[in-house]
Each structure stands twice: as C-alpha cells, then as structure tokens.
C-alpha atoms as a PDB file:
ATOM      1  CA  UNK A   1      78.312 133.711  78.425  1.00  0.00           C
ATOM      2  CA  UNK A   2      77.722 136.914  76.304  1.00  0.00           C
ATOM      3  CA  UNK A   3      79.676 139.456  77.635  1.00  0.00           C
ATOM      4  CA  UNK A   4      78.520 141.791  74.682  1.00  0.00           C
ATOM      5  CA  UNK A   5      76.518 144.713  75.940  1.00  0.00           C
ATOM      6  CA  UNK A   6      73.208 146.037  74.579  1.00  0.00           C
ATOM      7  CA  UNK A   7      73.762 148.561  72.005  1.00  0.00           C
ATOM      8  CA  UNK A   8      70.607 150.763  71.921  1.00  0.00           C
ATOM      9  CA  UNK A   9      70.101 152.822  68.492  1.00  0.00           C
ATOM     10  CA  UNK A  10      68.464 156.368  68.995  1.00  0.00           C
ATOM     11  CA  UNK A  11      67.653 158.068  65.884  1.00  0.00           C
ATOM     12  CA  UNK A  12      67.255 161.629  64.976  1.00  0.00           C
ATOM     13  CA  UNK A  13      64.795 164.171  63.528  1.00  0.00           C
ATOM     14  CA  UNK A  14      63.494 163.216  60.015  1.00  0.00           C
ATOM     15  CA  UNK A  15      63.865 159.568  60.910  1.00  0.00           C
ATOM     16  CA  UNK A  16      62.747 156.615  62.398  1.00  0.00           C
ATOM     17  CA  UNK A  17      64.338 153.255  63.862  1.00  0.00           C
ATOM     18  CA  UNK A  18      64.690 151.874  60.357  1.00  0.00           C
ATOM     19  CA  UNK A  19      67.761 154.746  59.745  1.00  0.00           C
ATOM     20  CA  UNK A  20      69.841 152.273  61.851  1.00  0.00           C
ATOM     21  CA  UNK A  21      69.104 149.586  59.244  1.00  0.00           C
ATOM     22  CA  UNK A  22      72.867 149.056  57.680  1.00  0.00           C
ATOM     23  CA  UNK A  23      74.297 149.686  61.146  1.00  0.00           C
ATOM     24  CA  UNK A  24      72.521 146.748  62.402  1.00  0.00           C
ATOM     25  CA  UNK A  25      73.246 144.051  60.103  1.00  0.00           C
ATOM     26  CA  UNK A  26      76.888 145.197  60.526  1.00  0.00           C
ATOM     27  CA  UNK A  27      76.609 144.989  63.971  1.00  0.00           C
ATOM     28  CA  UNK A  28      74.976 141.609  63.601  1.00  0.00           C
ATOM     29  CA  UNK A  29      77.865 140.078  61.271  1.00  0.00           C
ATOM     30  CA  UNK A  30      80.598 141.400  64.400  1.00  0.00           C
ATOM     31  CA  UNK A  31      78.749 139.199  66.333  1.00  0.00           C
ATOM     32  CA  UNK A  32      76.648 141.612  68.357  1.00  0.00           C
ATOM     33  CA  UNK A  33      73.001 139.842  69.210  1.00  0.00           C
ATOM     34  CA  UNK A  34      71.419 142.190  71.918  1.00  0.00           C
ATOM     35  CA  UNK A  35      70.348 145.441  69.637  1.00  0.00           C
ATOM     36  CA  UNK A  36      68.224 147.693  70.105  1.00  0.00           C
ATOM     37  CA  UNK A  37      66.272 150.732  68.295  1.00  0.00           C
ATOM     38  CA  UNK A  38      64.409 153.020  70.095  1.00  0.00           C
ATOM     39  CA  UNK A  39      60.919 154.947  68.057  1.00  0.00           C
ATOM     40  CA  UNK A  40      60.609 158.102  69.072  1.00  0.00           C
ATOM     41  CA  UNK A  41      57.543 159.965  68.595  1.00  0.00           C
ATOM     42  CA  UNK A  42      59.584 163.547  68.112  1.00  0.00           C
ATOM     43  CA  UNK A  43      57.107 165.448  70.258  1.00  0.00           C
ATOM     44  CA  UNK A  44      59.131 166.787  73.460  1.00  0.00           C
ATOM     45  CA  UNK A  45      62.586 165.975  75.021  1.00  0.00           C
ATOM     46  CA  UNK A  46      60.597 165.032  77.549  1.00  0.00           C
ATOM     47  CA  UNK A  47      58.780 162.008  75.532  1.00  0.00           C
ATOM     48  CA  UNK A  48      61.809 160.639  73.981  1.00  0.00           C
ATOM     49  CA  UNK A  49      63.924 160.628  76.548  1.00  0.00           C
ATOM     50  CA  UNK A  50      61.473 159.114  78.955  1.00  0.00           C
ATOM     51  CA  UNK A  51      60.782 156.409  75.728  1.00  0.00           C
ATOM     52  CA  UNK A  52      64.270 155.508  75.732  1.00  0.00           C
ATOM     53  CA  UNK A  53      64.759 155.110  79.797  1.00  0.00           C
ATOM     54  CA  UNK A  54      61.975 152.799  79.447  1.00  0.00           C
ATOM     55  CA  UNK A  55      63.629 150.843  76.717  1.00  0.00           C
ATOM     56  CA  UNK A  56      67.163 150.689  78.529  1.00  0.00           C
ATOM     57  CA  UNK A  57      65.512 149.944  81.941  1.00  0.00           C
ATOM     58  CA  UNK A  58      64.057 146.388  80.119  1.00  0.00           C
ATOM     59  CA  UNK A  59      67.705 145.165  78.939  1.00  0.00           C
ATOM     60  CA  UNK A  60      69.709 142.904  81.861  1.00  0.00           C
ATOM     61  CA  UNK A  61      73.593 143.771  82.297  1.00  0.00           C
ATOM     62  CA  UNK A  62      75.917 146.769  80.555  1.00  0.00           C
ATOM     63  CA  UNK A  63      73.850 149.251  77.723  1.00  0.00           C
ATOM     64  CA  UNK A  64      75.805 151.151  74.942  1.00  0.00           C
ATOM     65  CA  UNK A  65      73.749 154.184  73.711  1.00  0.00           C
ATOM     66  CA  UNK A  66      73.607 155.279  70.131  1.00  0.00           C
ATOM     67  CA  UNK A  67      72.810 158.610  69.123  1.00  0.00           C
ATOM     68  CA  UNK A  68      72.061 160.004  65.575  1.00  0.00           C
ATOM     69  CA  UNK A  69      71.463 163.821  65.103  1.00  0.00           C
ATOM     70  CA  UNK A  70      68.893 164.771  67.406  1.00  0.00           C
ATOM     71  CA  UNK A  71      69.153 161.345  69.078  1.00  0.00           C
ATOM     72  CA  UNK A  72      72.172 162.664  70.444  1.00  0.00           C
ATOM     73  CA  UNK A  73      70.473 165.348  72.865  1.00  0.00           C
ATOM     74  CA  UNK A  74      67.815 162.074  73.536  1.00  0.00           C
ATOM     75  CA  UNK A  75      70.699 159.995  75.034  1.00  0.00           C
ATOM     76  CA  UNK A  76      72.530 163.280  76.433  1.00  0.00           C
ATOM     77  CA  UNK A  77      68.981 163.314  78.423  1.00  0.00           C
ATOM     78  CA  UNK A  78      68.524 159.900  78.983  1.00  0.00           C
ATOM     79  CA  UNK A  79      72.195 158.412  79.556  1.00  0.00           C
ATOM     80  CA  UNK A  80      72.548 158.569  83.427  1.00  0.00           C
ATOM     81  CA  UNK A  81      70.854 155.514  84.559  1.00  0.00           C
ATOM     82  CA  UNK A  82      73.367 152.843  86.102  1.00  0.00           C
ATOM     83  CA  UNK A  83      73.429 150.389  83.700  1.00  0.00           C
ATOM     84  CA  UNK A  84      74.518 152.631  80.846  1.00  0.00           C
ATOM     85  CA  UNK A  85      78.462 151.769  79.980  1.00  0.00           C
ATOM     86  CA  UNK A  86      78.418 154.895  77.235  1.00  0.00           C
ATOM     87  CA  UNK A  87      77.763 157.342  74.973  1.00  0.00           C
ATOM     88  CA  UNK A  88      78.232 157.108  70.691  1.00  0.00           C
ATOM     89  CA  UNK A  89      77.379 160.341  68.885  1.00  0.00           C
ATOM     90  CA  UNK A  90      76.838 160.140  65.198  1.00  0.00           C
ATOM     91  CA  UNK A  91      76.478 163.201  63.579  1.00  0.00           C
ATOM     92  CA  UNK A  92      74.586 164.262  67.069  1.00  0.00           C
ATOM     93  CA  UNK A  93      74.040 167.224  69.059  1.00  0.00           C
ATOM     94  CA  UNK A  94      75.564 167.020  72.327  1.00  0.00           C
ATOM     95  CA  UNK A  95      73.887 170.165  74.238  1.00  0.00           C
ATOM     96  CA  UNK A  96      75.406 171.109  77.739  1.00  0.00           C
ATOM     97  CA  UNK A  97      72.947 172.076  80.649  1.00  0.00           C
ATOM     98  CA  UNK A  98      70.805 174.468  79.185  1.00  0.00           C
ATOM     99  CA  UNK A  99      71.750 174.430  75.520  1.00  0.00           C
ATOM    100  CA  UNK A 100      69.075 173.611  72.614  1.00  0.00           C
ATOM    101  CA  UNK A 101      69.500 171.908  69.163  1.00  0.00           C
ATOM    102  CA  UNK A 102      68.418 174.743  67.636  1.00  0.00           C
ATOM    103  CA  UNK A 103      70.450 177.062  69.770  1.00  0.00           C
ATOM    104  CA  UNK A 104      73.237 175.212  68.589  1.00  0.00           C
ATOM    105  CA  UNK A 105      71.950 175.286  64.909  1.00  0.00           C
ATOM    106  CA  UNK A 106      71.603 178.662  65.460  1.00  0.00           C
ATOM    107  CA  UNK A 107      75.167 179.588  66.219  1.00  0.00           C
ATOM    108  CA  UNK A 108      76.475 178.403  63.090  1.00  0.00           C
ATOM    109  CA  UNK A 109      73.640 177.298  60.933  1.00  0.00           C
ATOM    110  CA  UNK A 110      74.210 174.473  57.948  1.00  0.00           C
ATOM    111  CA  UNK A 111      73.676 174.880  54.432  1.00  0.00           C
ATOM    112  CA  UNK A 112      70.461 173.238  54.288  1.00  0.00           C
ATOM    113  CA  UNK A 113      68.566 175.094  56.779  1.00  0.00           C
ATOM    114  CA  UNK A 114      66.362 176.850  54.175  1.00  0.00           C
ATOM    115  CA  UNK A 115      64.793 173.193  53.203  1.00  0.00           C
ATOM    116  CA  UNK A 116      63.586 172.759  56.604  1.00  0.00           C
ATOM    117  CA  UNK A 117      60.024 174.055  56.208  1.00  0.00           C
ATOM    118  CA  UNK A 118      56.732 174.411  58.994  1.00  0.00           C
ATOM    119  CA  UNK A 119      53.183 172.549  58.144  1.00  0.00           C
ATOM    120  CA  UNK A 120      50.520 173.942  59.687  1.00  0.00           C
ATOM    121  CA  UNK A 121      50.266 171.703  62.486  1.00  0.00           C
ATOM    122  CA  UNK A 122      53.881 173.299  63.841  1.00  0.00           C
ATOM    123  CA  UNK A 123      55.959 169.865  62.031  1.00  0.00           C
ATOM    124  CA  UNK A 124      58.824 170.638  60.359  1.00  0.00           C
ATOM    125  CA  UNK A 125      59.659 169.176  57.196  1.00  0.00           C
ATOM    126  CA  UNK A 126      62.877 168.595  54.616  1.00  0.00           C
ATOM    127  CA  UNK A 127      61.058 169.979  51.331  1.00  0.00           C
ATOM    128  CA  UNK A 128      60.716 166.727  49.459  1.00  0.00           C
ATOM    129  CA  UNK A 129      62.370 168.268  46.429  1.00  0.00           C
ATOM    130  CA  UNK A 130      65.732 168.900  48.440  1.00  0.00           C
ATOM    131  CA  UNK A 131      65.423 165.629  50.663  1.00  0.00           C
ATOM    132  CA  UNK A 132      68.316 164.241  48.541  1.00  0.00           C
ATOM    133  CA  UNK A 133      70.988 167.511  48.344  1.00  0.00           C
ATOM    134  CA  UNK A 134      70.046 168.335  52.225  1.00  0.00           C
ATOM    135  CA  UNK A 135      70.286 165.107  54.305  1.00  0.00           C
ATOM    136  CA  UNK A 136      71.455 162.175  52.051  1.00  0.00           C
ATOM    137  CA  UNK A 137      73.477 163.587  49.539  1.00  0.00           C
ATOM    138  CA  UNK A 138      76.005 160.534  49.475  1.00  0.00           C
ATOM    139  CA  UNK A 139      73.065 157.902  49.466  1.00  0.00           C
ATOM    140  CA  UNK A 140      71.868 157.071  45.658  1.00  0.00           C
ATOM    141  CA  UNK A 141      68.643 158.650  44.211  1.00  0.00           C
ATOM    142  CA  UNK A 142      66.790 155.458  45.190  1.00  0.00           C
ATOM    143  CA  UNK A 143      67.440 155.168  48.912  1.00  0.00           C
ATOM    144  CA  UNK A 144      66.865 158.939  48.564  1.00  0.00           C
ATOM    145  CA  UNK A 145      63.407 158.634  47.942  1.00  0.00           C
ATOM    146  CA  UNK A 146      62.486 155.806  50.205  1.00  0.00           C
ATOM    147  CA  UNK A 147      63.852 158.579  53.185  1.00  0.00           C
ATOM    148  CA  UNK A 148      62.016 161.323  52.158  1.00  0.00           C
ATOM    149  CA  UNK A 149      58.827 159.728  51.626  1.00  0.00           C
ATOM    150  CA  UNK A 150      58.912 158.330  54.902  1.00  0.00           C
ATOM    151  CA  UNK A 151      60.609 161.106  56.721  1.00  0.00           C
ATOM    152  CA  UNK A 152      59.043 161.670  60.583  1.00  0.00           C
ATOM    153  CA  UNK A 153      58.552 165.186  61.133  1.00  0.00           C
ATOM    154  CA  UNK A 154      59.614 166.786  65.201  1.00  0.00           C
ATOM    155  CA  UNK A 155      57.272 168.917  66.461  1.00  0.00           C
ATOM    156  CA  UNK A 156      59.257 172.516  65.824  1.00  0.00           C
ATOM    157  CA  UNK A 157      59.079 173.435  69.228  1.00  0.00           C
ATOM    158  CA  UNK A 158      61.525 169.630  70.142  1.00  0.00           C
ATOM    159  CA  UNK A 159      64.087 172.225  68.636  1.00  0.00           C
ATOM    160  CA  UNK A 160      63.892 174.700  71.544  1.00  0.00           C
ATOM    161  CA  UNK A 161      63.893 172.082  74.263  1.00  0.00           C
ATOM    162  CA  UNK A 162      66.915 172.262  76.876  1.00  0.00           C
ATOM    163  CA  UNK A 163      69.171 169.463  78.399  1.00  0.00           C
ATOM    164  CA  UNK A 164      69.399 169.549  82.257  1.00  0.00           C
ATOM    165  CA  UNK A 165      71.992 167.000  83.432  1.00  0.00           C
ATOM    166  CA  UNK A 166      74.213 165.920  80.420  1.00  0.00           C
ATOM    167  CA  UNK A 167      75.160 162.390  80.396  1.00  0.00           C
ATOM    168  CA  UNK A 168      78.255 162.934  78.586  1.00  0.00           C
ATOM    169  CA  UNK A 169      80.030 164.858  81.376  1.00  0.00           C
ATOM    170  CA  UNK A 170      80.391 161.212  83.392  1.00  0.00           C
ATOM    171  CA  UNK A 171      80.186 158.674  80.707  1.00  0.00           C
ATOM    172  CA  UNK A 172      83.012 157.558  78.087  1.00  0.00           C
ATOM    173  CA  UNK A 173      82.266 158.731  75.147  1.00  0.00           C
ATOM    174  CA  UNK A 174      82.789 159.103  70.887  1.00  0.00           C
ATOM    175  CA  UNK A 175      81.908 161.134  68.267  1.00  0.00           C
ATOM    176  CA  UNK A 176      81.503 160.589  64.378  1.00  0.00           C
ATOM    177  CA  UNK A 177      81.948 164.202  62.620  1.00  0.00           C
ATOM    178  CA  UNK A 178      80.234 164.204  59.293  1.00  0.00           C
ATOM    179  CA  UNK A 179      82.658 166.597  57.578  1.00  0.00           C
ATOM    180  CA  UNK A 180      80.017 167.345  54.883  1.00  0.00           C
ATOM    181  CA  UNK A 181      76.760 167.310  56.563  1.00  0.00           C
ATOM    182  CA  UNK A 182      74.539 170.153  55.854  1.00  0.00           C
ATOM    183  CA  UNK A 183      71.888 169.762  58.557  1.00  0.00           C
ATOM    184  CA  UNK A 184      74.248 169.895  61.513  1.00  0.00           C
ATOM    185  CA  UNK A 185      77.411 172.232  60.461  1.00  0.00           C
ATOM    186  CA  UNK A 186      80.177 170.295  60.791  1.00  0.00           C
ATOM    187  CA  UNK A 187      82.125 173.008  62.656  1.00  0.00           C
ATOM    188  CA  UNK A 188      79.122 172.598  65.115  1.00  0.00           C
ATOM    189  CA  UNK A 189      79.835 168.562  65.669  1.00  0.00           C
ATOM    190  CA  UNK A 190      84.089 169.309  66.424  1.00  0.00           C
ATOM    191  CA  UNK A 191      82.814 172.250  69.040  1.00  0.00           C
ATOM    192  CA  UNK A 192      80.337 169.241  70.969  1.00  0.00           C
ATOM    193  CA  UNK A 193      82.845 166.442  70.013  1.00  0.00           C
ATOM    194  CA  UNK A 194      85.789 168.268  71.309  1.00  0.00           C
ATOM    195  CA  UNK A 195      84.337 169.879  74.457  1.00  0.00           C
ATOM    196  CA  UNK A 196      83.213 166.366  75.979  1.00  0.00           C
ATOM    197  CA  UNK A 197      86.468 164.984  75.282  1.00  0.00           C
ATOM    198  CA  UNK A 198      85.989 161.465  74.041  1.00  0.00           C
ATOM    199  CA  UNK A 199      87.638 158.505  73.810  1.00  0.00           C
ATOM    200  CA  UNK A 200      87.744 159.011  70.046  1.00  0.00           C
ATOM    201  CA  UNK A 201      86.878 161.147  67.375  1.00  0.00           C
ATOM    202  CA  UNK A 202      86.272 159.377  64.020  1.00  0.00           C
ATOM    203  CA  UNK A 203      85.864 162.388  61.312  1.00  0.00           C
ATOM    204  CA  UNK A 204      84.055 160.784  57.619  1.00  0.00           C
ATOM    205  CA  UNK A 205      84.017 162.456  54.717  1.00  0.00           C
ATOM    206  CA  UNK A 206      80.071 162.094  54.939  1.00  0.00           C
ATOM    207  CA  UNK A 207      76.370 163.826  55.265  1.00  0.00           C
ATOM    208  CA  UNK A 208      74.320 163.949  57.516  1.00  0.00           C
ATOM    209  CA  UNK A 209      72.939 160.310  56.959  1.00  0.00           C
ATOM    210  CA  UNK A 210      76.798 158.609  57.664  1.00  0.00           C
ATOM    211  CA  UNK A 211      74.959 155.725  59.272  1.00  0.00           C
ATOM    212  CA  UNK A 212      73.846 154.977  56.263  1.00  0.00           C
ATOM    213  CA  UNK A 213      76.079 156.188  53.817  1.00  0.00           C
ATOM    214  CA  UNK A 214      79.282 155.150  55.949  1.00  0.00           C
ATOM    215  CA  UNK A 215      77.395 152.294  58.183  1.00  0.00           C
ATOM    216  CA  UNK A 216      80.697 149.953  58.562  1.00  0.00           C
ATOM    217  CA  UNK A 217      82.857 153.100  59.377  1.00  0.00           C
ATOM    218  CA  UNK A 218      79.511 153.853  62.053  1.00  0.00           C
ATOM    219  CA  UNK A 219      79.604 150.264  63.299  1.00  0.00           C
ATOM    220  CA  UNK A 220      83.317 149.664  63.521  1.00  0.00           C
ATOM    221  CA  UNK A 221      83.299 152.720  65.912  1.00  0.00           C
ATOM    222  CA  UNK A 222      80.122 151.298  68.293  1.00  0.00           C
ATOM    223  CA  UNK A 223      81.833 148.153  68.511  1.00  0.00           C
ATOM    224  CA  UNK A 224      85.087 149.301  69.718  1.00  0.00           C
ATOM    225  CA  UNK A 225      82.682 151.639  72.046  1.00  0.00           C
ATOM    226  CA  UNK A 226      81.275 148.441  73.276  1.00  0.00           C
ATOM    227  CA  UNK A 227      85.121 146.945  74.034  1.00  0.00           C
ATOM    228  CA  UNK A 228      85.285 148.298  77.269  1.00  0.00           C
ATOM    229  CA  UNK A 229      82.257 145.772  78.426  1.00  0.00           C
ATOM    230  CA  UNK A 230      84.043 142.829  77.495  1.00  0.00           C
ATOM    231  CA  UNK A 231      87.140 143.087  78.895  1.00  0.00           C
END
C-alpha cells in the first residue's frame, strides 16, 4: 500500500502548472506517484482557491500542498479542508487574515517591481525585455525565453485580494527563502516564513523561479514535508 500522500503543486503569478515541471520529475524519481498541479486562471482569490479545493477534494487519503509565489496566498486560502496534512511555501506569500500580496509587496517592495507593467485590459505583465533579470535570473537565456513568452498574466486587482482564515496558523508547515529573488523581497519571505513558525526553513541562494532553478533543493524539501504521512 502507498502510504505516500498527494502532493498538489500551486503555482504563482506569471506562471502556469508547467513551472512545477523539474519539481515533478524529481518528485517522480523519489518515488512519489500521486502529483498534482493545479491551473489557475489568476482572476480572483476567490477562483483559485475555489479551483484548488476542487482539485484536493478529488484525491483519496492525506494531501501535501505546494505553493509558489502567489500560490502561496492560494493554499493559505484553500488549506483548511480535512484531508490536507500541510503547507510548502516556495518563494510564497503567506498573508495573515486580512493581509494582501501586494500589501506585502508594498511594505518592502523588490527590485524588479518597475518591470511589472498594466495592459489595457487591467493584466499585469513582466516587460518581456526584463523577463530574464526580474524572475529567472539563475535560469539560462533559453529557458528564459520559453517563460516569458508564455508568461500568464493575474488580473491586477488578484494583488489587492485579502486572506480570511489562514491555513498556516493550524497546519505544519515550510518555507523556501529565495535569498535573491527580486519579485518577492527576500526580507519579505523571512518576515512570513518566520512568523508561521515552520517545521523548517530552507534559505537558497536563488530567484524567484528556485523551483526551477534549484528544483532538487525544492523537491528534497516537499518530500521530507510529505514524511510525516508515512510514518
């Protein structure tokens, strides 16, 4: 018998399922068969976390949830149903009751905030031309591209939206700090990493796209997450 939970990848703004790539062939050599990853459409809090219920409400015994960047405030949202086991932050926010992404961006904003640019259909976008130095700056020029061709815009106004019941204050939890990210500060991650007090805190010398750039670090710390469920 299997006694492996369900890992369930969440990904974050200016991404879709297919960030999680590297993670889940490393998660798939350690012998992990039930994955996950959830599409979000990036409209509303509202919409993705409702998405992701949906998606751990289908899966039979003990789910893990994976967070990356803004999929960190999805599972915050999303992460009290009974069958979750815990909470992996990569890079995430982790808002409190009340608190915003970009209320947190706001109180110490990263270096890269002046590539994130409106359309005029109220999408935000990483300027193509700074893709590279903004989110992925440890990735080559080739994977590079391939992200910010294929980058999924969040509605601007997903930044403003507020957490009600945080998941984090009665779930185990961990936290990868990307020590050079420059779309989430990293001084930004300790603060939300340190406040829940985890069960770890695994700091990479990374950017913001460490589950790609550092996606055996990333995996090494879901699967000891996932430990707990097979003991």
């Amino acid at each position: 018998m299997d006694a492996k939970p369900t890992i369930v990848l969440v990904h974050g703004f200016w991404g879709g399922a297919a960030h999680w790539g590297k993670v889940i062939l490393a998660l798939s050599k350690a012998g992990f068969s039930k994955l996950c990853a959830v599409e979000l459409a990036l409209t509303s809090l509202a919409d993705d976390a409702e998405r992701t219920r949906k998606m751990i409400a289908q899966q039979s015994g003990p789910v893990l949830l994976v967070g990356h960047s803004y999929g960190g405030v999805v599972i915050t949202e999303a992460g009290d149903m009974s069958n979750v086991m815990g909470l992996v932050y990569i890079a995430a926010f982790a808002p409190d009751t009340g608190e915003s992404p970009g209320g947190i961006t706001q109180n110490k904003p990263p270096a890269a905030i002046a590539n994130v640019v409106p359309d005029s259909d109220g999408y935000l976008w990483i300027k193509d031309d700074r893709f590279h130095e903004s989110f992925c700056q440890d990735l080559t020029a080739d994977e590079a591209r391939v992200m910010a061709v294929t980058q999924k815009a969040p509605l601007g106004s997903t930044f403003g939206d507020t957490v009600t019941a945080p998941a984090w204050k009665k779930e185990p939890t961990w936290y990868q700090v990307s020590g050079e990210d420059r779309m989430i500060h990293p001084d930004n991650q300790a603060v939300m990493a340190e406040r829940m007090n985890p069960r770890k805190i695994l700091t990479l010398p990374a950017s913001h796209a460490s589950l790609a750039s550092k996606a055996d670090e990333v995996a090494a710390l879901i699967v000891e997450a996932a430990a707990p469920a097979q003991q």
